[in-house]
C-alpha atoms as a PDB file:
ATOM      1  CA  UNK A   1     -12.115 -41.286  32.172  1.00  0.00           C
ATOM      2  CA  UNK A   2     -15.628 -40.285  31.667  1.00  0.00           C
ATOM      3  CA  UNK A   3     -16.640 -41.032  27.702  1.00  0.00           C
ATOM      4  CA  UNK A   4     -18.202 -37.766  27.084  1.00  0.00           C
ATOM      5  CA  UNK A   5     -15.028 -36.331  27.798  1.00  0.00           C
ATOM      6  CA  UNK A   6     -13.202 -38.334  25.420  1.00  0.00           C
ATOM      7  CA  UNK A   7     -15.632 -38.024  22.974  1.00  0.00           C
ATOM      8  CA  UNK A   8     -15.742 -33.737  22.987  1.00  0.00           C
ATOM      9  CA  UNK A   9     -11.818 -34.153  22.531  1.00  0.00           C
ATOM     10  CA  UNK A  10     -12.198 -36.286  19.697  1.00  0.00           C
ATOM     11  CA  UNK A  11     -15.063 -34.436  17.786  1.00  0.00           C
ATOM     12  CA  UNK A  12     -13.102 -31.387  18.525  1.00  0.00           C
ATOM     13  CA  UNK A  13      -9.960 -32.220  16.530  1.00  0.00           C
ATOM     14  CA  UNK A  14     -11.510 -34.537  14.198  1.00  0.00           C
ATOM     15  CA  UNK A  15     -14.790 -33.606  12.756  1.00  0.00           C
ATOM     16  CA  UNK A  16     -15.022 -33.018   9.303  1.00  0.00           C
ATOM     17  CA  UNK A  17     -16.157 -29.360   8.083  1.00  0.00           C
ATOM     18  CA  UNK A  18     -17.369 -28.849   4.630  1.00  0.00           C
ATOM     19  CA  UNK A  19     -16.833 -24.953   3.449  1.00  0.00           C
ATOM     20  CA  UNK A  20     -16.362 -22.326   1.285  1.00  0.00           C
ATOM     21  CA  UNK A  21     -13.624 -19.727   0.759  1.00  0.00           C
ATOM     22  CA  UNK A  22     -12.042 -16.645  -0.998  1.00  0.00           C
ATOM     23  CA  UNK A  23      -8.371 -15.946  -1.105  1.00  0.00           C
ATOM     24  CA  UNK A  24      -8.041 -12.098  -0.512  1.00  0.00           C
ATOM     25  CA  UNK A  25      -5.012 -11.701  -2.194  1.00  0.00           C
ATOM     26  CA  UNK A  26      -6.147 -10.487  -5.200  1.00  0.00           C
ATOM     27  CA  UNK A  27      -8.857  -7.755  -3.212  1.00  0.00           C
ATOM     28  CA  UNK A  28      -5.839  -5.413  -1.728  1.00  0.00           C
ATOM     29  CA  UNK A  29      -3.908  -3.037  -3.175  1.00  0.00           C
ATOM     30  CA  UNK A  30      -0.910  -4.331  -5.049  1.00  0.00           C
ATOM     31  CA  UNK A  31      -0.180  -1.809  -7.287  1.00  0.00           C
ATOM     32  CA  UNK A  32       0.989   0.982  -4.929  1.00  0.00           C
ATOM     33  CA  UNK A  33       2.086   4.012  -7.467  1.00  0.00           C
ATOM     34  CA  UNK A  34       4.848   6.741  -7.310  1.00  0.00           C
ATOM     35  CA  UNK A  35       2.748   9.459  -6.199  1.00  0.00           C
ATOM     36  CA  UNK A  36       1.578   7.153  -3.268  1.00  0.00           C
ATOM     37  CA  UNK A  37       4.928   6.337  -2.311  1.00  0.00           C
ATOM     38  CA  UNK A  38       6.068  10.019  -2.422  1.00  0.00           C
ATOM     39  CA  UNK A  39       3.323  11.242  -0.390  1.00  0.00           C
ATOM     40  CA  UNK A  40       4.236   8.804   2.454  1.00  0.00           C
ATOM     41  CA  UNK A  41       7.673   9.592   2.728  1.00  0.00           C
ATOM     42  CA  UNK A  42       6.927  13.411   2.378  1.00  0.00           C
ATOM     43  CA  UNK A  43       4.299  12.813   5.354  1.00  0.00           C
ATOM     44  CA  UNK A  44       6.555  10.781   7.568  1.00  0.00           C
ATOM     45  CA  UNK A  45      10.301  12.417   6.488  1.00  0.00           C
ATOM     46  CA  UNK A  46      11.212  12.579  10.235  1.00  0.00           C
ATOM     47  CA  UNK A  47      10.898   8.636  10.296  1.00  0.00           C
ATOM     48  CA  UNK A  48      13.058   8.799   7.333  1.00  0.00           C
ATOM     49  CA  UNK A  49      15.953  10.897   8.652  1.00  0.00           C
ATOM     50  CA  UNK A  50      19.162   9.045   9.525  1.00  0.00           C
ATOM     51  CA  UNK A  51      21.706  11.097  12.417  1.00  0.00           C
ATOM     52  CA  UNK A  52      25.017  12.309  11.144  1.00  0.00           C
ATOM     53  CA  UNK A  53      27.496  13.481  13.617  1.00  0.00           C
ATOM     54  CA  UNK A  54      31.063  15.911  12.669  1.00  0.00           C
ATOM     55  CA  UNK A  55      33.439  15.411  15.163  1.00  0.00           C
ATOM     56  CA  UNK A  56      37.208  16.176  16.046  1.00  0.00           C
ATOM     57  CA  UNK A  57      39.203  13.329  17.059  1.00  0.00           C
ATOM     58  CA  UNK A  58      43.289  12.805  18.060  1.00  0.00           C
ATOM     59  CA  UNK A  59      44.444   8.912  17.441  1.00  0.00           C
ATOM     60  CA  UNK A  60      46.696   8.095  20.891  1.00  0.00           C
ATOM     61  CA  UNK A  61      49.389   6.284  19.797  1.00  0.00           C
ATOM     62  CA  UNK A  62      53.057   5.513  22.075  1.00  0.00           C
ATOM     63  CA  UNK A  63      55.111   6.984  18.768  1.00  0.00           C
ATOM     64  CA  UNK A  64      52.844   9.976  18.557  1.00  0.00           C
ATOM     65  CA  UNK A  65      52.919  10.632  22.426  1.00  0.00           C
ATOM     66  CA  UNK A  66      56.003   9.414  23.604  1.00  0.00           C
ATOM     67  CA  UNK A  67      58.309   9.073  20.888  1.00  0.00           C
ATOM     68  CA  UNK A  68      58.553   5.351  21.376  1.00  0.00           C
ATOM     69  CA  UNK A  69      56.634   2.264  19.798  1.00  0.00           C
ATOM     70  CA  UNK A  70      56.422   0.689  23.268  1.00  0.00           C
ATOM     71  CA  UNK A  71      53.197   0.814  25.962  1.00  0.00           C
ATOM     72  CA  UNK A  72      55.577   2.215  28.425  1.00  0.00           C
ATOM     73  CA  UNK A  73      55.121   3.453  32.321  1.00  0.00           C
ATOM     74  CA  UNK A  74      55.304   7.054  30.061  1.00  0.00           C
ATOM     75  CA  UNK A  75      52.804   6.510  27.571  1.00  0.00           C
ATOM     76  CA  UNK A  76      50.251   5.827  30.432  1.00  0.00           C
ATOM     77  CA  UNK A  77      51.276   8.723  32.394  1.00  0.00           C
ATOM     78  CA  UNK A  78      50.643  11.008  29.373  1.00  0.00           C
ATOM     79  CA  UNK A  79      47.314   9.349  28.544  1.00  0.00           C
ATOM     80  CA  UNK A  80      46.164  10.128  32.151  1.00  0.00           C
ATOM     81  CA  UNK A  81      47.376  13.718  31.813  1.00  0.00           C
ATOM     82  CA  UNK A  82      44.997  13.689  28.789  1.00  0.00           C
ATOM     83  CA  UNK A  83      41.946  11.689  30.259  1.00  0.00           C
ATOM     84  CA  UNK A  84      42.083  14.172  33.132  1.00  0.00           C
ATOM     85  CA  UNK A  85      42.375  17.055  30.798  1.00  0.00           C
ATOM     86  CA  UNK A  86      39.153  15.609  29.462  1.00  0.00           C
ATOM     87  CA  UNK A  87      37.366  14.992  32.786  1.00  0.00           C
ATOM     88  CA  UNK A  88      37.996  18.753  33.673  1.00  0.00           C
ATOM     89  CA  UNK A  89      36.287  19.819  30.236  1.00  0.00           C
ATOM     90  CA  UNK A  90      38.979  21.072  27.841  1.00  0.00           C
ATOM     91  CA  UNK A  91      38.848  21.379  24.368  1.00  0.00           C
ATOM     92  CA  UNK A  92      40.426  18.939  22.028  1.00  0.00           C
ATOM     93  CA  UNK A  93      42.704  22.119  20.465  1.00  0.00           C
ATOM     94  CA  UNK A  94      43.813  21.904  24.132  1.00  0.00           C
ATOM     95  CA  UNK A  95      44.989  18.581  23.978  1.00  0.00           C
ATOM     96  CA  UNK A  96      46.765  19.072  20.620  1.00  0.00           C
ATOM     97  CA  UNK A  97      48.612  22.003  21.807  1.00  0.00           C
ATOM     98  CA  UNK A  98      49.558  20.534  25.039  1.00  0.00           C
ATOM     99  CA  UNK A  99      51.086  17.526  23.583  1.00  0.00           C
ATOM    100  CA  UNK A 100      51.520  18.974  20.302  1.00  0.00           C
ATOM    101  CA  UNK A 101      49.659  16.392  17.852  1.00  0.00           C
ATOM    102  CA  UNK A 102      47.735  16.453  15.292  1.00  0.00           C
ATOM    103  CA  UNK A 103      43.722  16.895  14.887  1.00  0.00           C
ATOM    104  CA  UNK A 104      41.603  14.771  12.465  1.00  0.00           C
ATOM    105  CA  UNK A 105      38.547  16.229  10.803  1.00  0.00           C
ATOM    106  CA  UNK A 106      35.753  14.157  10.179  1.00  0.00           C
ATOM    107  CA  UNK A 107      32.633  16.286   8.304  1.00  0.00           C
ATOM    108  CA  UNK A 108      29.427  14.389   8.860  1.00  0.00           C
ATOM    109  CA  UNK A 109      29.235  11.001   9.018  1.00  0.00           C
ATOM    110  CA  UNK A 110      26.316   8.038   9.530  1.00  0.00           C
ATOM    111  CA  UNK A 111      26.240   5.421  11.938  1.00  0.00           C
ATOM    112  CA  UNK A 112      27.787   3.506   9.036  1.00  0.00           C
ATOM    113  CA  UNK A 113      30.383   5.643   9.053  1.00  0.00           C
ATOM    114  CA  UNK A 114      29.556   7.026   5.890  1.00  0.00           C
ATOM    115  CA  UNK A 115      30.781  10.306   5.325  1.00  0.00           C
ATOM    116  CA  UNK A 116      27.515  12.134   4.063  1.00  0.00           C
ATOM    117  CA  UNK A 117      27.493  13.125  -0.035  1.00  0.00           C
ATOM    118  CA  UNK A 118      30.843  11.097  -0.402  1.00  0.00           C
ATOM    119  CA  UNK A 119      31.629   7.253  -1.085  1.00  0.00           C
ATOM    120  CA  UNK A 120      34.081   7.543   1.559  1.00  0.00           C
ATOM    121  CA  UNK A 121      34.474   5.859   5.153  1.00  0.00           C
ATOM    122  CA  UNK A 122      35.602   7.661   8.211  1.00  0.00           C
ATOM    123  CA  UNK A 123      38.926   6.460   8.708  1.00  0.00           C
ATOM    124  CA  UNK A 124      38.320   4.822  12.651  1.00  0.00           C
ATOM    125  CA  UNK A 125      37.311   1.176  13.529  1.00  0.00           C
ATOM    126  CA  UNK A 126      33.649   0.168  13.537  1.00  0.00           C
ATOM    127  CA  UNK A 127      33.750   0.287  17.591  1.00  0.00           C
ATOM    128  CA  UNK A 128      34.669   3.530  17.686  1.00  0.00           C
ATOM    129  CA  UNK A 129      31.611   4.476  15.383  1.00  0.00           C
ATOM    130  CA  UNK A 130      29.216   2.888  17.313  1.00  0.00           C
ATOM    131  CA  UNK A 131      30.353   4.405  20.777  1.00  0.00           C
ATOM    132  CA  UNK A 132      30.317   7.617  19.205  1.00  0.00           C
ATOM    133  CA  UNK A 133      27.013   7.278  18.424  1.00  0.00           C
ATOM    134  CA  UNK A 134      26.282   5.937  21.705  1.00  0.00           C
ATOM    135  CA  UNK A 135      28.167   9.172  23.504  1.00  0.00           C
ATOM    136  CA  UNK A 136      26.553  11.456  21.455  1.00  0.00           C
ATOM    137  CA  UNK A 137      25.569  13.541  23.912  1.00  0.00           C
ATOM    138  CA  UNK A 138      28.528  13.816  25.496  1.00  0.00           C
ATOM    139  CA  UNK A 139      31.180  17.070  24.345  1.00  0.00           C
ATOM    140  CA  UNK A 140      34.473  15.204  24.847  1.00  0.00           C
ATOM    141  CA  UNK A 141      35.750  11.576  25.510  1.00  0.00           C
ATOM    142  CA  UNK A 142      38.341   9.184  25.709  1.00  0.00           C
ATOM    143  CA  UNK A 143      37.710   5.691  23.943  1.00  0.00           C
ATOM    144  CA  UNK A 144      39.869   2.730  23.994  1.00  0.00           C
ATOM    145  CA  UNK A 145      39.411  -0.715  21.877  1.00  0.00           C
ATOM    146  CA  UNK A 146      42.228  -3.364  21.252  1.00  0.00           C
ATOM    147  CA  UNK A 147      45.168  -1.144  22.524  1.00  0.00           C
ATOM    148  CA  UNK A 148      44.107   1.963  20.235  1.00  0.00           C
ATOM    149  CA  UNK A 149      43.303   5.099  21.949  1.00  0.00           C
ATOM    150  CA  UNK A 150      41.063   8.000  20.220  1.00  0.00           C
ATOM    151  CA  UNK A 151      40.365  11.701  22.091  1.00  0.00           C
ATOM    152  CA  UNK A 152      36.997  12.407  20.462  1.00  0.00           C
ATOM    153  CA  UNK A 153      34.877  16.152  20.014  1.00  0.00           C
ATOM    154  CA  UNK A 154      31.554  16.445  19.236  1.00  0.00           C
ATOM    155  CA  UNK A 155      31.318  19.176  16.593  1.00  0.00           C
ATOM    156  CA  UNK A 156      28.045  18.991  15.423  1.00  0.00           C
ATOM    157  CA  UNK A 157      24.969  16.361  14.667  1.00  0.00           C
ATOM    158  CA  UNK A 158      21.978  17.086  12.249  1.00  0.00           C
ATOM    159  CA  UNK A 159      19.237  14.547  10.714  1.00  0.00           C
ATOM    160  CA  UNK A 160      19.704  14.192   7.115  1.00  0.00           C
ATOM    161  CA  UNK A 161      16.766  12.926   4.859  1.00  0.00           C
ATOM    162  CA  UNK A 162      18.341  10.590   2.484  1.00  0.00           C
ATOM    163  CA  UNK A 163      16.893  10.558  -1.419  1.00  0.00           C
ATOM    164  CA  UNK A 164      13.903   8.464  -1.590  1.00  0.00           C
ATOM    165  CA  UNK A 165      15.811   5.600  -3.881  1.00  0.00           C
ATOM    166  CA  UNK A 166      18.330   5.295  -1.090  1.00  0.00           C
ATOM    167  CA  UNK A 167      18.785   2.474   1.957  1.00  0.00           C
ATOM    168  CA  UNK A 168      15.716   0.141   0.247  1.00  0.00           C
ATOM    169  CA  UNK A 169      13.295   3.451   1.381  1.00  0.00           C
ATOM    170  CA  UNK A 170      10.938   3.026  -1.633  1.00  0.00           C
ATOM    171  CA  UNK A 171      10.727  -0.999  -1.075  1.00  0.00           C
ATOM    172  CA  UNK A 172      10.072  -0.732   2.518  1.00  0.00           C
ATOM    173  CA  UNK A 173       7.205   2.518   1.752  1.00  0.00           C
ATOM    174  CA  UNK A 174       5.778  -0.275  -0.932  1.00  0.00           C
ATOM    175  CA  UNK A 175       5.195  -3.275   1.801  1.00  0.00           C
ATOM    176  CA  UNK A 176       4.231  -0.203   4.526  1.00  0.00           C
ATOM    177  CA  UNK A 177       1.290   0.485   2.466  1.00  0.00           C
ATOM    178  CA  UNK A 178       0.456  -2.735   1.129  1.00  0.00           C
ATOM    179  CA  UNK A 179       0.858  -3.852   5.139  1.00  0.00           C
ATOM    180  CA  UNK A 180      -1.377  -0.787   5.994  1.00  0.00           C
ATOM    181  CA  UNK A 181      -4.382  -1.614   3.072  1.00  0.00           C
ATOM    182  CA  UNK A 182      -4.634  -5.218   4.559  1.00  0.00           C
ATOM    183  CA  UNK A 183      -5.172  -4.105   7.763  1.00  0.00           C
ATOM    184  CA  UNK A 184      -7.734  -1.785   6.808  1.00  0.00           C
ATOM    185  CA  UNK A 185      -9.328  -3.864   4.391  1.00  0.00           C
ATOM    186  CA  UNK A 186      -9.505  -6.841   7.030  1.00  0.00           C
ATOM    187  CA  UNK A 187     -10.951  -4.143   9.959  1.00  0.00           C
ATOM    188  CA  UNK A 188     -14.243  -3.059   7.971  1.00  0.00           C
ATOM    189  CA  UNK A 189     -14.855  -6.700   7.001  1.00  0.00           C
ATOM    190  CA  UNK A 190     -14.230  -8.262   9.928  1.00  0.00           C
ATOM    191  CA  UNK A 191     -16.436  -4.962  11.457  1.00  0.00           C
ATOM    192  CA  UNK A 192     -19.150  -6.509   9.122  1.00  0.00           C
ATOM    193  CA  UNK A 193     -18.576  -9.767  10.135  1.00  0.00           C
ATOM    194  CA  UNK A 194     -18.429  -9.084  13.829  1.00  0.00           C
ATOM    195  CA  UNK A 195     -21.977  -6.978  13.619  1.00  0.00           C
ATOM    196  CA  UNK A 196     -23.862  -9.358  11.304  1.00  0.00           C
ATOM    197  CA  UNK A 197     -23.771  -7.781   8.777  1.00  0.00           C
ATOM    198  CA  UNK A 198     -21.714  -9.843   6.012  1.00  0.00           C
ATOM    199  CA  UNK A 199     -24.534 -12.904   5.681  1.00  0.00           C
ATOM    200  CA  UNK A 200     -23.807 -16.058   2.648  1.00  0.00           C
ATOM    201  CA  UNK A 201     -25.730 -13.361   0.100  1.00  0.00           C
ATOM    202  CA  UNK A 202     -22.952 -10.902   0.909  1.00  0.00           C
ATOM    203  CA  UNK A 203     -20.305 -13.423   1.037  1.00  0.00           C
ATOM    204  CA  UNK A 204     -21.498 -14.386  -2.815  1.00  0.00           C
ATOM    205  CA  UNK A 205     -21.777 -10.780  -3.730  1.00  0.00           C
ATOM    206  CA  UNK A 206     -18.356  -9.656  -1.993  1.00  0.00           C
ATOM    207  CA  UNK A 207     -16.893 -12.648  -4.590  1.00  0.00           C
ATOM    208  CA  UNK A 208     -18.544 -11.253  -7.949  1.00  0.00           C
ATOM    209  CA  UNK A 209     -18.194  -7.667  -7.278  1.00  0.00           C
ATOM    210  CA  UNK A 210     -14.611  -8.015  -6.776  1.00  0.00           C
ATOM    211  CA  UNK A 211     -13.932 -10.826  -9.202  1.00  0.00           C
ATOM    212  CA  UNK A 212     -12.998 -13.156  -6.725  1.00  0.00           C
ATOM    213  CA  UNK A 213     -13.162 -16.945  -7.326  1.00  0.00           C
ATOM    214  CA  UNK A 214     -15.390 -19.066  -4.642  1.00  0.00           C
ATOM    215  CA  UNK A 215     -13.658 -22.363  -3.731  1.00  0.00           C
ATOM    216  CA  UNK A 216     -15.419 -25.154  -2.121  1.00  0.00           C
ATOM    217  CA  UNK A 217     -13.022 -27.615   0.379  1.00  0.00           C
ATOM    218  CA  UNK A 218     -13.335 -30.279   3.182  1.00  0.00           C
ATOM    219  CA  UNK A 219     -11.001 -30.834   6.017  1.00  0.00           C
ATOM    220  CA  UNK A 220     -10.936 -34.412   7.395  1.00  0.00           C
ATOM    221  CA  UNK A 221      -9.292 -33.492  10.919  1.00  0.00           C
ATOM    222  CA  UNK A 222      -7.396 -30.325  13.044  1.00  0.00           C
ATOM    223  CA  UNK A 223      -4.566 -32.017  11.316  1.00  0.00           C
ATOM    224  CA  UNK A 224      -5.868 -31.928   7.479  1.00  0.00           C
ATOM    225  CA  UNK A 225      -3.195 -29.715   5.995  1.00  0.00           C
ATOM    226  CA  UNK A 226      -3.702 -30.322   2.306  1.00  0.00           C
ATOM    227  CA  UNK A 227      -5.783 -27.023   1.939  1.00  0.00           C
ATOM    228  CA  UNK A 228      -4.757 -24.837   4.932  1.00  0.00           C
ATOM    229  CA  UNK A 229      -1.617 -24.533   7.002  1.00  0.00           C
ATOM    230  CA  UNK A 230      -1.868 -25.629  11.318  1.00  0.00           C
ATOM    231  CA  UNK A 231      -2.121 -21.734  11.700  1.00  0.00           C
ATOM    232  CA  UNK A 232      -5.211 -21.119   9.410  1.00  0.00           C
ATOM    233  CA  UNK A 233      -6.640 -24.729   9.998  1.00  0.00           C
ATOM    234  CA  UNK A 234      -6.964 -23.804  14.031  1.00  0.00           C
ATOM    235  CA  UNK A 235      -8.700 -20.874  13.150  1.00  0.00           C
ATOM    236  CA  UNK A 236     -11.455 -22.565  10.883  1.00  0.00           C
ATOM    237  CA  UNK A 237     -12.184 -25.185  14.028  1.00  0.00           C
ATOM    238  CA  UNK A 238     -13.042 -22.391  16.432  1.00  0.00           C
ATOM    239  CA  UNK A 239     -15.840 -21.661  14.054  1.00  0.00           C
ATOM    240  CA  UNK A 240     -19.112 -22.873  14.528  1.00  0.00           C
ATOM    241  CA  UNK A 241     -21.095 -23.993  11.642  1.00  0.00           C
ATOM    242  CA  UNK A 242     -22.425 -21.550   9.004  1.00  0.00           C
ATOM    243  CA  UNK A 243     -20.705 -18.563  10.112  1.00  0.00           C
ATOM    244  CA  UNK A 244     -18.722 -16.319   8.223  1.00  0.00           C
ATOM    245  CA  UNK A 245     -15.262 -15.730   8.939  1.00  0.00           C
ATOM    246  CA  UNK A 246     -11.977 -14.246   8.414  1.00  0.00           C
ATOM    247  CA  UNK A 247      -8.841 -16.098   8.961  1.00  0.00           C
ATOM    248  CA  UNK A 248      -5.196 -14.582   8.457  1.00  0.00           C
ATOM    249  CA  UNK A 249      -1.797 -15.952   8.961  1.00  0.00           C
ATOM    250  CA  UNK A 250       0.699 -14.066  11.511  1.00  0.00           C
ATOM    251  CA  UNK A 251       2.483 -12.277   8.805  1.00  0.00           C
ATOM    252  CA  UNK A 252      -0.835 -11.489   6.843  1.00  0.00           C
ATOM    253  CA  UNK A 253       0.646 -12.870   3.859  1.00  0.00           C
ATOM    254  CA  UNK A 254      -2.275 -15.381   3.360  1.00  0.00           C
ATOM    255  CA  UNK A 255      -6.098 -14.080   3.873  1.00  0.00           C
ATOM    256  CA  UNK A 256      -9.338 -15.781   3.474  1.00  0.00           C
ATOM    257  CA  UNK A 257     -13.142 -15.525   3.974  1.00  0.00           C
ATOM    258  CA  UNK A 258     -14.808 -19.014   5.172  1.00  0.00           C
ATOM    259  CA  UNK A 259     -18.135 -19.846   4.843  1.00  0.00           C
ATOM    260  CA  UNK A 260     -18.398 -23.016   7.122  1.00  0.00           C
ATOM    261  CA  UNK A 261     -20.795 -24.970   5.361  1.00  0.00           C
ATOM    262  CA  UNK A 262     -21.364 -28.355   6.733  1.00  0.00           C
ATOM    263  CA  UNK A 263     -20.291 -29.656  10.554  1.00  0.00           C
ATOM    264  CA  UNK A 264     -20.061 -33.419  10.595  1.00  0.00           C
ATOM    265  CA  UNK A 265     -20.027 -34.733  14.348  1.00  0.00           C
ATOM    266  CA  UNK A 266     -17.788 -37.303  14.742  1.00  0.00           C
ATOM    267  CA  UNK A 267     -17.695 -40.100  18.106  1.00  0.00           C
ATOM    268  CA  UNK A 268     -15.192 -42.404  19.477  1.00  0.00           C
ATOM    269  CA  UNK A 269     -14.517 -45.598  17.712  1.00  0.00           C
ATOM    270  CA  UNK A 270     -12.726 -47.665  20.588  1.00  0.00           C
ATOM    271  CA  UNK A 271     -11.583 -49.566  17.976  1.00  0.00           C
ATOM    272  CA  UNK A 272      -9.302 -46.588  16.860  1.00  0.00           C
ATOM    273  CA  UNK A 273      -5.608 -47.165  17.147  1.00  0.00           C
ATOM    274  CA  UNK A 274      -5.391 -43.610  17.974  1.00  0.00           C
ATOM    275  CA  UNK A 275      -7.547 -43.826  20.829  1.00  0.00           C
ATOM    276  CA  UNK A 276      -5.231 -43.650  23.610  1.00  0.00           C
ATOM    277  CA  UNK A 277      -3.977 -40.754  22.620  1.00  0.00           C
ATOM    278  CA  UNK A 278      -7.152 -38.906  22.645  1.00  0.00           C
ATOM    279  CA  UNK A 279      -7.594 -40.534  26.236  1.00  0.00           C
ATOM    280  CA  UNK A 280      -4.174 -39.062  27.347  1.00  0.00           C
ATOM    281  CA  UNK A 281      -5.985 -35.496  25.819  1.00  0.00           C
ATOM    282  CA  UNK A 282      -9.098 -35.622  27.730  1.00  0.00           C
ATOM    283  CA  UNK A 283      -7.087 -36.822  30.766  1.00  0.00           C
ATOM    284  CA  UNK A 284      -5.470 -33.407  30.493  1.00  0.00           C
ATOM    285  CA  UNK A 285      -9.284 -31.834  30.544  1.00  0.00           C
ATOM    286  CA  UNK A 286     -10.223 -34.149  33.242  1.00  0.00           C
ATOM    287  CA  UNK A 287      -7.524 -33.198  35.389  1.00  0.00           C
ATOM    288  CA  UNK A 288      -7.428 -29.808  35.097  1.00  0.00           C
ATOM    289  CA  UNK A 289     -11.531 -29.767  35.983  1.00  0.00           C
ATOM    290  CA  UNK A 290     -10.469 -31.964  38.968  1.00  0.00           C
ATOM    291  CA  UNK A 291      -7.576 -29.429  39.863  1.00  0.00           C
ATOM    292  CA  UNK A 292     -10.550 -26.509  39.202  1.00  0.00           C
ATOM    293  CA  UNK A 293     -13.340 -28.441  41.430  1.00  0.00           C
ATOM    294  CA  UNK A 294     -10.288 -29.278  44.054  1.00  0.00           C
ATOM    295  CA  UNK A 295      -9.803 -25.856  44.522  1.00  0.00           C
ATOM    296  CA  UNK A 296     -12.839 -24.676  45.064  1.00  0.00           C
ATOM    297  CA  UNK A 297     -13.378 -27.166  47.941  1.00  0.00           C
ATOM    298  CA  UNK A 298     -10.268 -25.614  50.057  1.00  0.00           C
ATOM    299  CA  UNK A 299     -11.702 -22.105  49.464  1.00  0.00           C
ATOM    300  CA  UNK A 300     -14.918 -23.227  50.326  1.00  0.00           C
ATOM    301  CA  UNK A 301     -13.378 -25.080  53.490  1.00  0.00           C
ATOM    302  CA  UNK A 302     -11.142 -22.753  54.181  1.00  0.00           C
ATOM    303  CA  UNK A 303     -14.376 -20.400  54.522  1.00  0.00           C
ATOM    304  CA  UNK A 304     -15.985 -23.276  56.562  1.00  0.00           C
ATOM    305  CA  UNK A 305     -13.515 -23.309  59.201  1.00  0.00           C
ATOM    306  CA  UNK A 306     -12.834 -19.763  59.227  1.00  0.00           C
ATOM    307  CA  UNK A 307     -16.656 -19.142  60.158  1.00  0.00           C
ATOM    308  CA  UNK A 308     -16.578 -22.134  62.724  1.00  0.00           C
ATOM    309  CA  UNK A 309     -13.964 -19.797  64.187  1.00  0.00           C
ATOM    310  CA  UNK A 310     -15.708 -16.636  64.155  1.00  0.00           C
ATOM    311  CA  UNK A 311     -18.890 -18.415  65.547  1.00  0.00           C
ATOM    312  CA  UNK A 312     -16.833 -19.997  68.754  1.00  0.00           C
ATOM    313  CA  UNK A 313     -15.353 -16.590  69.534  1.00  0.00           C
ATOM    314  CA  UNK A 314     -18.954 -15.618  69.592  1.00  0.00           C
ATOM    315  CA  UNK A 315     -20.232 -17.775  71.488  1.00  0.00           C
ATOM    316  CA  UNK A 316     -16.941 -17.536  74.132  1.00  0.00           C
ATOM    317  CA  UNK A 317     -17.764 -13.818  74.539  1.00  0.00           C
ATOM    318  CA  UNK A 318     -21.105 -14.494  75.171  1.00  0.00           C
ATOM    319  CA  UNK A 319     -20.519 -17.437  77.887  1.00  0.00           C
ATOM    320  CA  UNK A 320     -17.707 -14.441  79.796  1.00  0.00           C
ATOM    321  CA  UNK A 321     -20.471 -11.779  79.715  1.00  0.00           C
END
């Protein structure tokens, strides 16, 4: 393996950087206010709005339908008589009358099951709930779960806009915003950044205006994680010395602006115990360049002999005429 590719590896993941930083956490907004909150859920209510659906339903039971506890050859018969009374679009009064039993009123309910301005639960299993919700669309069915049987109506579905203290609305409105000011904050100075405009005099008067401490910090390797996590580390060794940056974690939780300072170079020591590993590394390079270069020759040949063809047809047309 050629050295110079063992030595880029190595002074990529293990050159020392020198540099200088401010943690943004203090520069967004943390105190979001009740007015603020209030405006965003007024603006975005429809996001807000939770379904509630009123329905009819008739619980299928053996006793209720056949006068017997037992699954029976009957039971079945009857519950086909009333899946094909569905099928053919009757109402569920129709059903009640035919086999005279009883209709259950629901008033709205959530996909909870929460029966809207009550504490109470609709009194049906969890399944049924959720394949209401899922057949909402639909003006009659039959459901079945665990031998229990329910004839089901749609009455009615609205959107309800909860209070603003309920389902954890006001804590999720707080993080929206704070979410939304990082991202904006970040945009106009990485826009600064990006467009050289945001030089070490900035960076210096970015930290006193907003009352931001600079810290100063060196990182021995990729691997140097007593300042920075992998995630942030990475990002400061794609940066080239004295640039400006900003680095963020995934979740935007941790912010910073580097200065990169100092770039110390560093070689191969083939005395380093480590050294083998940073020869498997630029092995990796080396064969993916020979894979790249590899390539190229077949097109190229393939190009080659697919002239050398074209050139012998013309010369075979010319030797006929």
């Amino acid at each position: 393996i050629p050295k110079y590719y063992i030595d880029s590896v190595y002074n990529k993941r293990n050159k020392k950087i020198l540099f200088s930083y401010i943690d943004l956490q203090d520069f967004y907004n943390s105190k979001i206010n009740d007015d603020a909150i209030q405006k965003f859920y007024n603006e975005n209510e429809e996001k807000f709005k939770k379904k509630y659906i009123d329905i009819k339903y008739i619980n299928i039971t053996p006793e209720i339908i056949t006068g017997q506890k037992e699954f029976s050859k009957l039971f079945f018969k009857k519950l086909d008589e009333i899946d094909e009374l569905i099928i053919n679009e009757n109402t569920i009064e129709d059903i009640s009358n035919k086999f005279n039993v009883k209709i259950t009123n629901s008033d709205f309910f959530n996909k909870k099951g929460e029966i809207i301005k009550s504490n109470n639960k609709i009194l049906l299993d969890d399944y049924f709930i959720k394949k209401i919700f899922e057949n909402e669309d639909e003006k009659i069915f039959l459901l079945d779960h665990d031998d229990k049987y329910v004839a089901i109506e749609i009455v009615d579905k609205k959107n309800v806009l909860p209070p603003i203290n309920e389902n954890n609305n006001k804590d999720n409105i707080v993080n929206i915003l704070k979410f939304t000011d990082i991202i904006k904050k970040n945009n106009i100075l990485s826009d600064k950044i990006n467009n050289k405009q945001f030089s070490e005099v900035h960076f210096k008067n970015f930290s006193t205006n907003n009352n931001l401490n600079i810290k100063t910090a060196e990182v021995k390797n990729i691997n140097d994680t007593n300042v920075f996590g992998k995630n942030l580390l990475n990002q400061i060794y794609e940066t080239t010395s004295k640039k400006i940056k900003l680095i963020s974690s995934k979740d935007l939780k941790e912010n910073y602006l580097i200065l990169i300072r100092k770039v110390e170079n560093v070689k191969v020591d083939d005395n380093l115990e480590k050294l083998s590993l940073t020869k498997m590394e630029a092995g990796i390079i080396q064969k993916n360049y020979l894979f790249s270069a590899y390539d190229n020759y077949l097109k190229k040949k393939y190009l080659i002999e697919t002239n050398e063809k074209v050139l012998e047809r013309v010369k075979n047309n010319f030797r006929w005429k």
